[in-house]
Protein backbone atom coordinates (compact mmCIF):
# COMPACT_ATOMS: atom_id res chain seq x y z
CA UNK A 1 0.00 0.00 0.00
CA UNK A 2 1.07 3.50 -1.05
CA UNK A 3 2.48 5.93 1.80
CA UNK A 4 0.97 8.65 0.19
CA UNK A 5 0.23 10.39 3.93
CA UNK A 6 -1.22 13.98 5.26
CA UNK A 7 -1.83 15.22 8.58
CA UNK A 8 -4.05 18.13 9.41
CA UNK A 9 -3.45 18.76 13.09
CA UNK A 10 -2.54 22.02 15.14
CA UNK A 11 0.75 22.12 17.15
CA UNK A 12 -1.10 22.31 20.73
CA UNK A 13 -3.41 19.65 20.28
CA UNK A 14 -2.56 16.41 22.44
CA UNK A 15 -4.76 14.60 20.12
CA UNK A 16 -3.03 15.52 16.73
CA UNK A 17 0.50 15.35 18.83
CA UNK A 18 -0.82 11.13 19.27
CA UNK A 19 -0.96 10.47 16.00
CA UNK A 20 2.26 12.28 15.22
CA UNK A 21 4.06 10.15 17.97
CA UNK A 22 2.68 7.12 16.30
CA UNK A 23 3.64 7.95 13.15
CA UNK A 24 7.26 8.61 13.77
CA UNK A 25 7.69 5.71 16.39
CA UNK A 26 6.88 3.63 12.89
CA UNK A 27 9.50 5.68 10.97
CA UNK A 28 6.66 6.56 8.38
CA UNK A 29 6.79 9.64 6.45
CA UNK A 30 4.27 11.71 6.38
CA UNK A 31 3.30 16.01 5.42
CA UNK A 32 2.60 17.71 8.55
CA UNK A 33 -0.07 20.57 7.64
CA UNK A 34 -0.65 23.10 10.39
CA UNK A 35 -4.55 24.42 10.76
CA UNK A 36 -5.59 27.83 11.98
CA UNK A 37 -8.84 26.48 13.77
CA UNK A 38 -10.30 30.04 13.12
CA UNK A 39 -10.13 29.95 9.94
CA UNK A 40 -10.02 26.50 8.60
CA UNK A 41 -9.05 25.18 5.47
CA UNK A 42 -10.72 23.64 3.12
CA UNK A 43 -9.18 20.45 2.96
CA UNK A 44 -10.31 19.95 6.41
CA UNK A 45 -13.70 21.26 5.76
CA UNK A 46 -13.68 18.47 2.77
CA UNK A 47 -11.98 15.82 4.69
CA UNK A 48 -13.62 16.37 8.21
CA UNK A 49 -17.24 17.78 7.33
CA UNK A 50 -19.22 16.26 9.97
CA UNK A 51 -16.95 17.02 12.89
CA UNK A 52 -14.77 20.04 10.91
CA UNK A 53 -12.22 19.48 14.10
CA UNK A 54 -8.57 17.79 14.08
CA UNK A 55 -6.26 15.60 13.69
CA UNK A 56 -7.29 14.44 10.07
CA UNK A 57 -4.96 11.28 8.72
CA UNK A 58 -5.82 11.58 4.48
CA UNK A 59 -4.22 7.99 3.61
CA UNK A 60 -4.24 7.92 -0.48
CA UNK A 61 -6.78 10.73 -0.85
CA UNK A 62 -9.36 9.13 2.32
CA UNK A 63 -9.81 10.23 5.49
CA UNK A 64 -8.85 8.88 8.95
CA UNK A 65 -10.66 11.00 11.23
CA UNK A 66 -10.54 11.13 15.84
CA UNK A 67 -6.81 10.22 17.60
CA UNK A 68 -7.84 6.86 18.98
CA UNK A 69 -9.15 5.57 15.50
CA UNK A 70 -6.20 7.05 13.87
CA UNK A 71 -3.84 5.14 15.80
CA UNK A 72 -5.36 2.26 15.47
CA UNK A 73 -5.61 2.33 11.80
CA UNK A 74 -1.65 3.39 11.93
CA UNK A 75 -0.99 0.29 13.92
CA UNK A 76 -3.25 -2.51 11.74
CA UNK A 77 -1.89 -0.26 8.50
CA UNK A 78 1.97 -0.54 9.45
CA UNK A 79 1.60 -3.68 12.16
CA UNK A 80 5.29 -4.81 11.04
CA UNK A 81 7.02 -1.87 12.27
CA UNK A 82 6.93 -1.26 16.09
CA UNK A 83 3.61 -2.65 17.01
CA UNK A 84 1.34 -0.39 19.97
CA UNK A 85 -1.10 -2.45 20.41
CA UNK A 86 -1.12 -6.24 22.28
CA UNK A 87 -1.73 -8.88 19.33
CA UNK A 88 -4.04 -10.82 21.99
CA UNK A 89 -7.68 -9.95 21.98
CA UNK A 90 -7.95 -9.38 25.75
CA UNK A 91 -5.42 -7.34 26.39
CA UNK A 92 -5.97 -5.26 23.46
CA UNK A 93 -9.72 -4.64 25.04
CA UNK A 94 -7.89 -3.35 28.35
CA UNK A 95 -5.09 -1.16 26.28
CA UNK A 96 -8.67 0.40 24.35
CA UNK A 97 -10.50 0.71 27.88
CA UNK A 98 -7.90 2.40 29.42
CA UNK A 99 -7.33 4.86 26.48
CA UNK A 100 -10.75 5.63 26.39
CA UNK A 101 -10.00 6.58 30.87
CA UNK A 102 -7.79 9.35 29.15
CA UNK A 103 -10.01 10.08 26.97
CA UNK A 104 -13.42 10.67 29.02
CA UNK A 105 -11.33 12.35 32.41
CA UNK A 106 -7.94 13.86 31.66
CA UNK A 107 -8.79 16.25 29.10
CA UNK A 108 -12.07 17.57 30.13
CA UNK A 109 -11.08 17.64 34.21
CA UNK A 110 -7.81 19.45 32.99
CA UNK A 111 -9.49 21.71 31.07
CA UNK A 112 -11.44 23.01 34.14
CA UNK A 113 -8.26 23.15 36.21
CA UNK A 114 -7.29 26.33 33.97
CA UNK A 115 -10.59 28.29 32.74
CA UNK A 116 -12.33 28.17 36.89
CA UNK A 117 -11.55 29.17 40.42
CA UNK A 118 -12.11 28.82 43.91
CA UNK A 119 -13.70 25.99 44.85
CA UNK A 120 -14.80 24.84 41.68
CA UNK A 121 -11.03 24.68 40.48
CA UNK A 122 -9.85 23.12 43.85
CA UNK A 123 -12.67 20.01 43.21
CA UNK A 124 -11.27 19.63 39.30
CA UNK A 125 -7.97 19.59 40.63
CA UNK A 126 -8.54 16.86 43.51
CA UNK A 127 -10.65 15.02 40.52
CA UNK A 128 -7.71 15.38 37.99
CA UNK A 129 -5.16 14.32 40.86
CA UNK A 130 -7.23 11.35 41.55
CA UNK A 131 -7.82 9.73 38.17
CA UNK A 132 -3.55 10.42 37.67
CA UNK A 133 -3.01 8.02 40.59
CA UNK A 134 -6.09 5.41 39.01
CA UNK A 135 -3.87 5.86 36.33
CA UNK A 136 -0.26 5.50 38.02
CA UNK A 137 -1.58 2.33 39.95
CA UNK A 138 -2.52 1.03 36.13
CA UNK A 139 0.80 1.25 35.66
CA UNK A 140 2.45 0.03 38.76
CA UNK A 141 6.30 -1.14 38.28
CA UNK A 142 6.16 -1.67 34.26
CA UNK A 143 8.07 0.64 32.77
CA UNK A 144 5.19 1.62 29.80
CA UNK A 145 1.48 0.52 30.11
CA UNK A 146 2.40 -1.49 27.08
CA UNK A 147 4.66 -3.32 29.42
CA UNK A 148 8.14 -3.40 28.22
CA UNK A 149 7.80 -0.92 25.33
CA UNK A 150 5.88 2.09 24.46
CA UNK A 151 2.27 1.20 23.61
CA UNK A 152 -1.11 2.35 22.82
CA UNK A 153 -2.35 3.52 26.21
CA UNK A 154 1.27 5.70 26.49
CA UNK A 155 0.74 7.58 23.18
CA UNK A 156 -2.92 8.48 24.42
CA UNK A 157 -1.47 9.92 27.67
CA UNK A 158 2.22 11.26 26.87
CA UNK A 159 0.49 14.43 25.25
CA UNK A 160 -0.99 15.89 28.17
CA UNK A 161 2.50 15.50 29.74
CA UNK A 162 3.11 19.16 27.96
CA UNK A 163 0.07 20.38 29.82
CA UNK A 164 1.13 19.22 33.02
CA UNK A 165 3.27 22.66 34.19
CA UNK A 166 -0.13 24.63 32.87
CA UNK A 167 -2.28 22.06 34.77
CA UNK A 168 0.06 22.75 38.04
CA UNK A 169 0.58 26.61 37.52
CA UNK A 170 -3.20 27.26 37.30
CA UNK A 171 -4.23 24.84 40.28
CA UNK A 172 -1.40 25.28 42.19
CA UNK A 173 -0.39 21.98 42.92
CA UNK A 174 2.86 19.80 41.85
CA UNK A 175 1.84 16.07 39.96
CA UNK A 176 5.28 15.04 40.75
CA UNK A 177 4.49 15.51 44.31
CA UNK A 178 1.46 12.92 44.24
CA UNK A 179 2.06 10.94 41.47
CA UNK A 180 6.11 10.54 41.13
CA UNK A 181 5.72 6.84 39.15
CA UNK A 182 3.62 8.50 36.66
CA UNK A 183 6.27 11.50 36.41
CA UNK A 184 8.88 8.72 35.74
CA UNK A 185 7.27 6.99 33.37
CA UNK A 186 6.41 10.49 31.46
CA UNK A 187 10.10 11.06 31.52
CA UNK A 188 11.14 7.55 30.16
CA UNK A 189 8.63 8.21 27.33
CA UNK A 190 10.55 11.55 26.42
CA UNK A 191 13.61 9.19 25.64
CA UNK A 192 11.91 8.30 22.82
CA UNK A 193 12.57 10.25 19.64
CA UNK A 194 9.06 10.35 18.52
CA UNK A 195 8.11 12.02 21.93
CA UNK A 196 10.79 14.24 22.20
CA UNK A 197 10.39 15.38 18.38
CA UNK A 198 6.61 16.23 19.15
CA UNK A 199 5.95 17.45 22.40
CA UNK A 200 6.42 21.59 22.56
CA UNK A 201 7.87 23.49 25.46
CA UNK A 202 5.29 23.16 28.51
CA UNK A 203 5.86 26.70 29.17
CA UNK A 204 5.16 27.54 25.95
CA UNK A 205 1.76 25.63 25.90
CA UNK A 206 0.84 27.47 29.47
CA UNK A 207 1.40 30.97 27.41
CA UNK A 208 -1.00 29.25 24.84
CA UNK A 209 -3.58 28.99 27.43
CA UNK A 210 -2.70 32.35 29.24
CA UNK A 211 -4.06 33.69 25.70
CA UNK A 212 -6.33 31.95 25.07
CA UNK A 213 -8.37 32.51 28.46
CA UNK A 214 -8.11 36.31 27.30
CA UNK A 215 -9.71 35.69 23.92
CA UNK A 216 -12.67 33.33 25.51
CA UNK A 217 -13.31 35.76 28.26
CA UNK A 218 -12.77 33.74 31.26
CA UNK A 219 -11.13 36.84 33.37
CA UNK A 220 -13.89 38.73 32.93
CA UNK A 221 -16.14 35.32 34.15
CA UNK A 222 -13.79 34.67 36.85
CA UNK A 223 -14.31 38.96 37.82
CA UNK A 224 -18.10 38.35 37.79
CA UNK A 225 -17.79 35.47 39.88
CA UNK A 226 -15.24 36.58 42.51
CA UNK A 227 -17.51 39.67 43.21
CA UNK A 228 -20.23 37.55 43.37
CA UNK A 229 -22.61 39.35 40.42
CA UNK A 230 -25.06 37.64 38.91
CA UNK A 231 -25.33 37.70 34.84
CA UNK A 232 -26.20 36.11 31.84
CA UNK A 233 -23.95 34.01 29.94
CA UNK A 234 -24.79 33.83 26.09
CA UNK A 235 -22.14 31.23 23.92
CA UNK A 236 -21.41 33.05 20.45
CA UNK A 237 -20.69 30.66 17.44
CA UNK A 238 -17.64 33.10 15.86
CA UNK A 239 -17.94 31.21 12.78
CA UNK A 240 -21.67 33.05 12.57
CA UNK A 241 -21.01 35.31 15.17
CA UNK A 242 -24.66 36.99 16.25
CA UNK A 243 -26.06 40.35 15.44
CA UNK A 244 -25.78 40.98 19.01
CA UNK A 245 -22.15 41.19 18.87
CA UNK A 246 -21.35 42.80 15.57
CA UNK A 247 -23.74 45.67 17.32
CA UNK A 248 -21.85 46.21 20.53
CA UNK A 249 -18.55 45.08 19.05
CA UNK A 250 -18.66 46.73 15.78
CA UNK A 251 -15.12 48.02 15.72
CA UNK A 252 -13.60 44.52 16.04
CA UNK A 253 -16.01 42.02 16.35
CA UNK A 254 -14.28 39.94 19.10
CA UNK A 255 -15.60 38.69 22.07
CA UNK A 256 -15.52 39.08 25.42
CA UNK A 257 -18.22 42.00 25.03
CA UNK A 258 -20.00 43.12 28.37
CA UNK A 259 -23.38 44.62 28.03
CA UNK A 260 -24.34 46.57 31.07
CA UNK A 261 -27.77 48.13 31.17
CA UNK A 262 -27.56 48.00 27.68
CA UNK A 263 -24.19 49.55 26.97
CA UNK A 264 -21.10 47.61 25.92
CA UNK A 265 -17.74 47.45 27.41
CA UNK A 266 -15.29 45.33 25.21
CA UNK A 267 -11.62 43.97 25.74
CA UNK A 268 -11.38 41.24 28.60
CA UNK A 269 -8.93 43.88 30.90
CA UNK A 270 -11.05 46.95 30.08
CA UNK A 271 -14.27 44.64 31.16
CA UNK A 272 -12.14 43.61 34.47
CA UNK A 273 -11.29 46.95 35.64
CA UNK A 274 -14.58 48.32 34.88
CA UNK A 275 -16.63 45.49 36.80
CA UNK A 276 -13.75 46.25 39.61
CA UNK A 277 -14.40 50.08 39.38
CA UNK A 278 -18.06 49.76 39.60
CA UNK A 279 -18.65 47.19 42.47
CA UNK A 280 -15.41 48.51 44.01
CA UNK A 281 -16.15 47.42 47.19
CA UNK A 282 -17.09 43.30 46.75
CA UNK A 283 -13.54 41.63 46.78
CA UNK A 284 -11.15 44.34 44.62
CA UNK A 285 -8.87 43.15 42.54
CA UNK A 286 -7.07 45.96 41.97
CA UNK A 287 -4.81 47.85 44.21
CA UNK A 288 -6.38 51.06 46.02
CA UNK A 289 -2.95 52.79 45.82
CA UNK A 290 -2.29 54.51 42.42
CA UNK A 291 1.21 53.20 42.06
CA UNK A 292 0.85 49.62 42.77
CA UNK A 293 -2.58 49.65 40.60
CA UNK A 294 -0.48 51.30 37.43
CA UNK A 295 1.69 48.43 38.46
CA UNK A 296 -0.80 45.89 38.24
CA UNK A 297 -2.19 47.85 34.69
CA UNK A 298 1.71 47.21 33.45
CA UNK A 299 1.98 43.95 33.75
CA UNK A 300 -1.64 42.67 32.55
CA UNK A 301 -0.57 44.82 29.29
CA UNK A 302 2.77 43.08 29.24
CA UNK A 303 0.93 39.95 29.00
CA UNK A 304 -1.11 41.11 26.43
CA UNK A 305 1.60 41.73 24.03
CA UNK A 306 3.81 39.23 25.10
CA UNK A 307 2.09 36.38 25.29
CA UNK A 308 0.17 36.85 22.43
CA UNK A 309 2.82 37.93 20.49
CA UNK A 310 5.37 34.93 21.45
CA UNK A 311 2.69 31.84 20.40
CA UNK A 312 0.00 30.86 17.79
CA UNK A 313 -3.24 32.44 18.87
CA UNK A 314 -5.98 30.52 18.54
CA UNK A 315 -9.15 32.52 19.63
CA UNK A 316 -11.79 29.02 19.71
CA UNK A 317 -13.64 27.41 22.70
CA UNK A 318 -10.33 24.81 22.73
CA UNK A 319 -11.62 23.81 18.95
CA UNK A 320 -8.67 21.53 18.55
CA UNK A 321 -11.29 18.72 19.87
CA UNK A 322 -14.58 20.64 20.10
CA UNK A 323 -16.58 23.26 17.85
CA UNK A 324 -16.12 26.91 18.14
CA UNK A 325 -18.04 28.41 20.85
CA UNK A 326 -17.15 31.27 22.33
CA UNK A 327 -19.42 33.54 25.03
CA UNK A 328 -20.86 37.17 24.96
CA UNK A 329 -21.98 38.13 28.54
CA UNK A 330 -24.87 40.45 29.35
CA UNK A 331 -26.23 41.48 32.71
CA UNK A 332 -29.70 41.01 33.64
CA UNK A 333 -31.29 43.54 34.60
């Protein structure tokens, strides 16, 4: 069979980063295409039209479309060249069942690590710790959860290894510190040229998120809830984005947009220090004294153009697995 191979991923997506681990711990060539999720090709549109998300394998002109199935089409395609998956039936079923674990609790309980607070972000955390040791005492003293070499169930979970230090930054907690087997074993999988070659800079995935929590609004969320104000949430589809928006936001039709008593406020740090300005006194966030508030002003600008400068932007709801949603708040009232 021809090796005729393309890959539509982006570069912060665990799930495209599984199938480009795969691929190279085969040695099989393939063309690496990078997508900008906001503005998507149309190859992918073509190849992916029900989901329109990545990674995307096109093997001869068809597509291979969601990580898990794409790795296990690598591994049946290519089965002679460094095999991921058991050749027994049952333990096959367990490698599968334990990829789908990954699957259904790491991402989505990570993801809520970095865009809440509080209490709500101390419970994902405790979750997210948990399932890592479920995971660790999966693995107990083998040195892959393929056993003696690196498997199906370690290319699902390697990925999020780059999201750990955003994971630990935003919760405040150290993995290595309750989970130090599973730490080893993430650093015995970055001996591996096909890990090493794919995995970016953790710090650079944390400015990633940094970023991205600007362009989906969460500070302003997190503002409204640390003062306690009530409001309504509406989700904005930016691929249609609503007449709402291209009203109050008509100069650059981004979200966040705040509408209070009818009147917008947009830019996620304009929106904070007007919500802290007008219900100065429920929990301020920014200093009272002039100097150490221009302070404050300098440095959320400095991550502004630093951050967003220094990595790929991409402004969607975490589109590299799920649609583009993004929200427009409103108060009530």
């Amino acid at each position: 069979m021809a090796n005729e191979l393309i890959l539509l991923d982006t570069w912060v997506s665990p799930f495209g980063m599984r199938v480009r681990i795969a691929l190279r711990e085969k040695g099989i060539k393939f063309e690496y295409k990078e997508e900008d999720l906001t503005n998507k090709s149309d190859l992918l549109l073509k190849m992916n039209p029900i989901h329109k998300k990545i990674p995307v394998l096109i093997h001869n002109g068809k597509p291979v479309r969601e990580s898990g199935i794409i790795v296990q089409y690598v591994d049946e395609v290519w089965h002679d060249k460094a095999p991921l998956l058991p050749s027994e039936p049952y333990p096959r079923a367990q490698a599968r069942f334990w990829a789908d674990f990954v699957d259904k609790k790491i991402y989505d309980t990570g993801r809520k690590i970095w865009t809440t607070k509080g209490d709500e972000q101390k419970s994902a955390t405790e979750e997210f710790i948990g399932y890592l040791k479920t995971l660790e005492a999966e693995l107990g003293d083998k040195p892959y959860f393929g056993g003696e070499k690196l498997g199906y169930v370690d290319v699902t979970m390697i990925p999020f290894y780059s999201w750990f230090h955003a994971y630990e930054v935003s919760g405040n907690f150290s993995i290595e510190s309750n989970c130090p087997k599973l730490m080893a074993w993430a650093k015995r999988c970055m001996q591996h040229e096909s890990v090493s070659k794919t995995l970016p800079d953790p710090k650079k995935v944390y400015e990633f998120i940094l970023q991205l929590k600007k362009r989906l609004g969460i500070e302003a969320r997190i503002a409204l809830a640390e003062k306690g104000i009530k409001h309504e949430h509406r989700e904005e589809d930016l691929g249609n984005k609503s007449d709402l928006l291209l009203k109050m936001n008509s100069i650059h039709k981004t979200i966040p947009v705040l509408i209070h008593n009818g009147k917008p406020v947009c830019e996620s740090n304009n929106i904070v220090q007007y919500l802290d300005e007008v219900w100065h006194d429920k929990s301020p966030l920014l200093p009272s004294d002039p100097y150490l508030k221009g302070q404050a002003r300098f440095w959320a600008d400095f991550v502004d153009r630093k951050v967003r400068s220094s990595v790929f932007v991409c402004s969607v709801s975490l589109s590299i697995r799920y649609p583009c949603r993004i929200s427009l708040s409103g108060f009530m009232g």
